[in-house]
C-alpha atoms as a PDB file:
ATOM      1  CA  UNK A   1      30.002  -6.047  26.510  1.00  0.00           C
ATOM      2  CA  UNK A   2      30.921  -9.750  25.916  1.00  0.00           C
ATOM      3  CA  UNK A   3      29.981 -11.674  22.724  1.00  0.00           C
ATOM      4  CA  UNK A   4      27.608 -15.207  22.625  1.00  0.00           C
ATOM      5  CA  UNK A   5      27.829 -17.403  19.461  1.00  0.00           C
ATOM      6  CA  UNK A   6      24.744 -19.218  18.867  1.00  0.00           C
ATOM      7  CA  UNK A   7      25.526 -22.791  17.163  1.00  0.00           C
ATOM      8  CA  UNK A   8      22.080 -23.195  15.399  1.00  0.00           C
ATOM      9  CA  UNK A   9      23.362 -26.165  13.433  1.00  0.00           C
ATOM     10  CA  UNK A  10      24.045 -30.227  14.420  1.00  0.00           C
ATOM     11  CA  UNK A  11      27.526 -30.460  16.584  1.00  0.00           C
ATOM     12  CA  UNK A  12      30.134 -30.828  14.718  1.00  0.00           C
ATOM     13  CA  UNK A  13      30.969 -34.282  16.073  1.00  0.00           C
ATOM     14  CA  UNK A  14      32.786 -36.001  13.292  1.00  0.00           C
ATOM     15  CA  UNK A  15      33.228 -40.002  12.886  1.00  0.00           C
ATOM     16  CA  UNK A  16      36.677 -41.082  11.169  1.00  0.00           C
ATOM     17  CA  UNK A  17      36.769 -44.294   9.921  1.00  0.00           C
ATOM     18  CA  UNK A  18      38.890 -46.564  10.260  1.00  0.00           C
ATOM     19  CA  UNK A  19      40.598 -46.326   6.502  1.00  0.00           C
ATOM     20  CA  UNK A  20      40.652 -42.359   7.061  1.00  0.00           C
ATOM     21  CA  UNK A  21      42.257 -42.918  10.289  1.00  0.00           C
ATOM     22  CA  UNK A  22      45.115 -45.241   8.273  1.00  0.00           C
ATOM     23  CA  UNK A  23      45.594 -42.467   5.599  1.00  0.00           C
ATOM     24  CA  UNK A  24      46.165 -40.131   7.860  1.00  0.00           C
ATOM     25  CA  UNK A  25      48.744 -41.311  10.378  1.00  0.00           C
ATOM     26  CA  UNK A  26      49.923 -42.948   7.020  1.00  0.00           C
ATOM     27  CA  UNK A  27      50.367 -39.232   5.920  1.00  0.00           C
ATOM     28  CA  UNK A  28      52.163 -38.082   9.310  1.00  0.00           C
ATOM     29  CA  UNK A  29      54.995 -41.240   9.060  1.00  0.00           C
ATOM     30  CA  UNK A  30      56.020 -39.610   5.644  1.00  0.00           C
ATOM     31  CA  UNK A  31      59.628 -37.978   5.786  1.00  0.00           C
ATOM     32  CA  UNK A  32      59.660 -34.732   6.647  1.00  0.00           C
ATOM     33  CA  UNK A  33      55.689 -34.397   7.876  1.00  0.00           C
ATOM     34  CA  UNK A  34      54.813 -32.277  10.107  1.00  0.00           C
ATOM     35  CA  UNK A  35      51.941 -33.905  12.067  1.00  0.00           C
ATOM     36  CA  UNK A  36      50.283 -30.398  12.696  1.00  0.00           C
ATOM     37  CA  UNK A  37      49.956 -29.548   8.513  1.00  0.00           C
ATOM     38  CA  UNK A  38      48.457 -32.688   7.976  1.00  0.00           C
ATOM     39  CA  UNK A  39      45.958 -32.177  10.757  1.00  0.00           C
ATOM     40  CA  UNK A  40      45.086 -28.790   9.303  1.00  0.00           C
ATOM     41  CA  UNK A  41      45.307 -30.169   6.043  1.00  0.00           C
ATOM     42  CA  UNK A  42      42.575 -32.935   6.835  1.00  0.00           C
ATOM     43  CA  UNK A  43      40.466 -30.781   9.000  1.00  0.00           C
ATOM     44  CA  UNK A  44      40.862 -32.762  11.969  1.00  0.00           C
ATOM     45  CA  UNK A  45      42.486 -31.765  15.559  1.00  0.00           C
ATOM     46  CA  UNK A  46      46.136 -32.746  15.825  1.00  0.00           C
ATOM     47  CA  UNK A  47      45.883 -33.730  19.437  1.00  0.00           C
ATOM     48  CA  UNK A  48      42.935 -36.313  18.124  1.00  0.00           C
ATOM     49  CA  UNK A  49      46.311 -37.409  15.651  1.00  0.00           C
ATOM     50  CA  UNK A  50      48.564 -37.268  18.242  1.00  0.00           C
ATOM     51  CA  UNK A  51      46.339 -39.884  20.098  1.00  0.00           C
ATOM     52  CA  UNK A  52      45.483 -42.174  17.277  1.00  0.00           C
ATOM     53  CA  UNK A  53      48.858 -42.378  17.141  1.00  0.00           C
ATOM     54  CA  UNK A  54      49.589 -43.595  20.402  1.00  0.00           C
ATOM     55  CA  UNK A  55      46.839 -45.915  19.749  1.00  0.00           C
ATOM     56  CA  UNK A  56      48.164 -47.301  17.042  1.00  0.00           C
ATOM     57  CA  UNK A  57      51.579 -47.618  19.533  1.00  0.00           C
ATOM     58  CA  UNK A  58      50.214 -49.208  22.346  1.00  0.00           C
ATOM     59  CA  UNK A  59      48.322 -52.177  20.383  1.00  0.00           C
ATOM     60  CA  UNK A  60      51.266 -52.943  17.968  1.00  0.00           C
ATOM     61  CA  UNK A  61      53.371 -53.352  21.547  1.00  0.00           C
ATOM     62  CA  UNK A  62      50.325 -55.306  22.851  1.00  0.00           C
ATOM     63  CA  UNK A  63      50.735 -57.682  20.037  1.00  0.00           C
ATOM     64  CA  UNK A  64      54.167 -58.147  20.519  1.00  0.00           C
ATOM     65  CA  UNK A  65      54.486 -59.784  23.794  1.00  0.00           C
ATOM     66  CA  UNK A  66      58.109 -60.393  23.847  1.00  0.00           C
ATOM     67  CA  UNK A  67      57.369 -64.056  23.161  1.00  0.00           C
ATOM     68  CA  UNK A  68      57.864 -66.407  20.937  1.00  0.00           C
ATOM     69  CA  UNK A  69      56.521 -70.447  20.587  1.00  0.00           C
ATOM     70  CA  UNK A  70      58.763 -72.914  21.413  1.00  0.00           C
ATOM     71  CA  UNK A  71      58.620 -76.671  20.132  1.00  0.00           C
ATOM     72  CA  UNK A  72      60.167 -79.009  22.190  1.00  0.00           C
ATOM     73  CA  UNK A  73      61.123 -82.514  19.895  1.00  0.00           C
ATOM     74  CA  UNK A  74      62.116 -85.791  21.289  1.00  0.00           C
ATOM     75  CA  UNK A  75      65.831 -86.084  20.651  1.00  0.00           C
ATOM     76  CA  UNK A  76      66.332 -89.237  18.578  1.00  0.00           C
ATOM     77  CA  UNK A  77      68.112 -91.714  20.484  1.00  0.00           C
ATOM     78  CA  UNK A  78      71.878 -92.414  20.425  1.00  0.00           C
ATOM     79  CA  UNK A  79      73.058 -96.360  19.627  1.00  0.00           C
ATOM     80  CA  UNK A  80      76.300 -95.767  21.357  1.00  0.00           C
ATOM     81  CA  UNK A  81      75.532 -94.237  24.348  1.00  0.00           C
ATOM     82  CA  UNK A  82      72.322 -93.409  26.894  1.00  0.00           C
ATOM     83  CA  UNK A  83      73.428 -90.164  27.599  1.00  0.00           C
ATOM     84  CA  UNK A  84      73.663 -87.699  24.631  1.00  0.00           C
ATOM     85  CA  UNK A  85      74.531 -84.703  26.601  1.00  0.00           C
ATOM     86  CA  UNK A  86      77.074 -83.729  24.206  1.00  0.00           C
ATOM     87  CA  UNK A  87      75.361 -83.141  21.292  1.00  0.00           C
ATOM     88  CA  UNK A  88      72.206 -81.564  23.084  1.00  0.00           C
ATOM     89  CA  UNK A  89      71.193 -78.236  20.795  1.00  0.00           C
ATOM     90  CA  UNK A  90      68.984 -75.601  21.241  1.00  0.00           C
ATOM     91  CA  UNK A  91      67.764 -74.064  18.079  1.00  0.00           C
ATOM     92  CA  UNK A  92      66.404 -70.671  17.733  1.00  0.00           C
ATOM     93  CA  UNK A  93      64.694 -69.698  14.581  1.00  0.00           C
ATOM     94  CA  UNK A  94      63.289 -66.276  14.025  1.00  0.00           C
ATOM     95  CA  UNK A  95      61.813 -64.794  10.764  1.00  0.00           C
ATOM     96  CA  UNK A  96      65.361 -64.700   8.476  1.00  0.00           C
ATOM     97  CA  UNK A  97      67.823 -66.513  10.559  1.00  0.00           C
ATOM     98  CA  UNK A  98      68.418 -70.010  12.154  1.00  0.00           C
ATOM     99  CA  UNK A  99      70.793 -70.388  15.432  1.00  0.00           C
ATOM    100  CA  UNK A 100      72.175 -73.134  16.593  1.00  0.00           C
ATOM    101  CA  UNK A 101      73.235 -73.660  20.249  1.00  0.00           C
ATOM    102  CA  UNK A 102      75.117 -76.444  21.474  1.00  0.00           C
ATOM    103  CA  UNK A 103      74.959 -77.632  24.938  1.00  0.00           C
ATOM    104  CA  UNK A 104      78.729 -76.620  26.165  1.00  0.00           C
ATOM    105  CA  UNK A 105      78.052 -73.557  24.855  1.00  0.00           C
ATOM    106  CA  UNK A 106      79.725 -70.612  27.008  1.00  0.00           C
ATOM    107  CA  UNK A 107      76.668 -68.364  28.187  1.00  0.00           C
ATOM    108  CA  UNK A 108      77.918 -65.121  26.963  1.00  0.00           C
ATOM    109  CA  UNK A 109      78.350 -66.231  23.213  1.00  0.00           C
ATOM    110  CA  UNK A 110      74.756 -67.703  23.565  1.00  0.00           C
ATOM    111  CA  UNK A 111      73.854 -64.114  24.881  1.00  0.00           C
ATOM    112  CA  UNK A 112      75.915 -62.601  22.250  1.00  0.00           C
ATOM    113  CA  UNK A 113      74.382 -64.426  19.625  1.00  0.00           C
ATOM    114  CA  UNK A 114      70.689 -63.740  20.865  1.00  0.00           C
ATOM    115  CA  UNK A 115      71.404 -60.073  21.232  1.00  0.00           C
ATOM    116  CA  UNK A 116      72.386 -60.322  17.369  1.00  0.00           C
ATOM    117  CA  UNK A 117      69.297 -61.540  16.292  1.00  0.00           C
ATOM    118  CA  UNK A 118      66.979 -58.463  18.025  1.00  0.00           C
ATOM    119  CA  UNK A 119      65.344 -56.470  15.508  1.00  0.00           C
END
């Protein structure tokens, strides 16, 4: 003969906020964690972990579009000639570092120097 369970109670539908959802994939970044203790540990499902996780994921990589602004300044202009092509420069900041790129600059030692500067 088979066997019925009879849930008599409310369902067991649970709402995590959004500070208990921080703690806990806080918890499972930790050295060493094992994502599926700290799902037991917090009475929650780890595949419901495993996708706030790739939540979390997919809108920090929406954020970061790949892009950054770009101002664009008059150069000032040159008394002794009309034409300052020589000392055109590009300049690339990013959060810690400055780079300076001159205008006869050979393309692979601006790429070099970009590539440097990736996180």
């Amino acid at each position: 003969m088979g066997r019925i369970t009879v849930i008599s109670g409310a369902e067991r539908r649970r709402r995590w906020s959004d500070e208990d959802r921080a703690r806990i994939l806080a918890a499972i970044s930790e050295p060493g964690a094992v994502i599926a203790e700290v799902a037991r540990r917090e009475d929650v499902c780890a595949s419901l972990v495993f996708k706030w996780r790739r939540e979390m994921r997919e809108a920090v990589e929406a954020d970061a579009s790949g892009f950054a602004p770009v101002v664009i300044e008059p150069a000032p202009a040159s008394p002794c000639s009309s034409s300052n092509l020589g000392s055109a420069v590009i300049e690339v900041e990013l959060k810690d570092a400055r780079v300076r790129i001159h205008a006869g600059a050979p393309t692979s030692a601006i790429a070099a120097a970009l590539k440097a500067l990736r996180p």
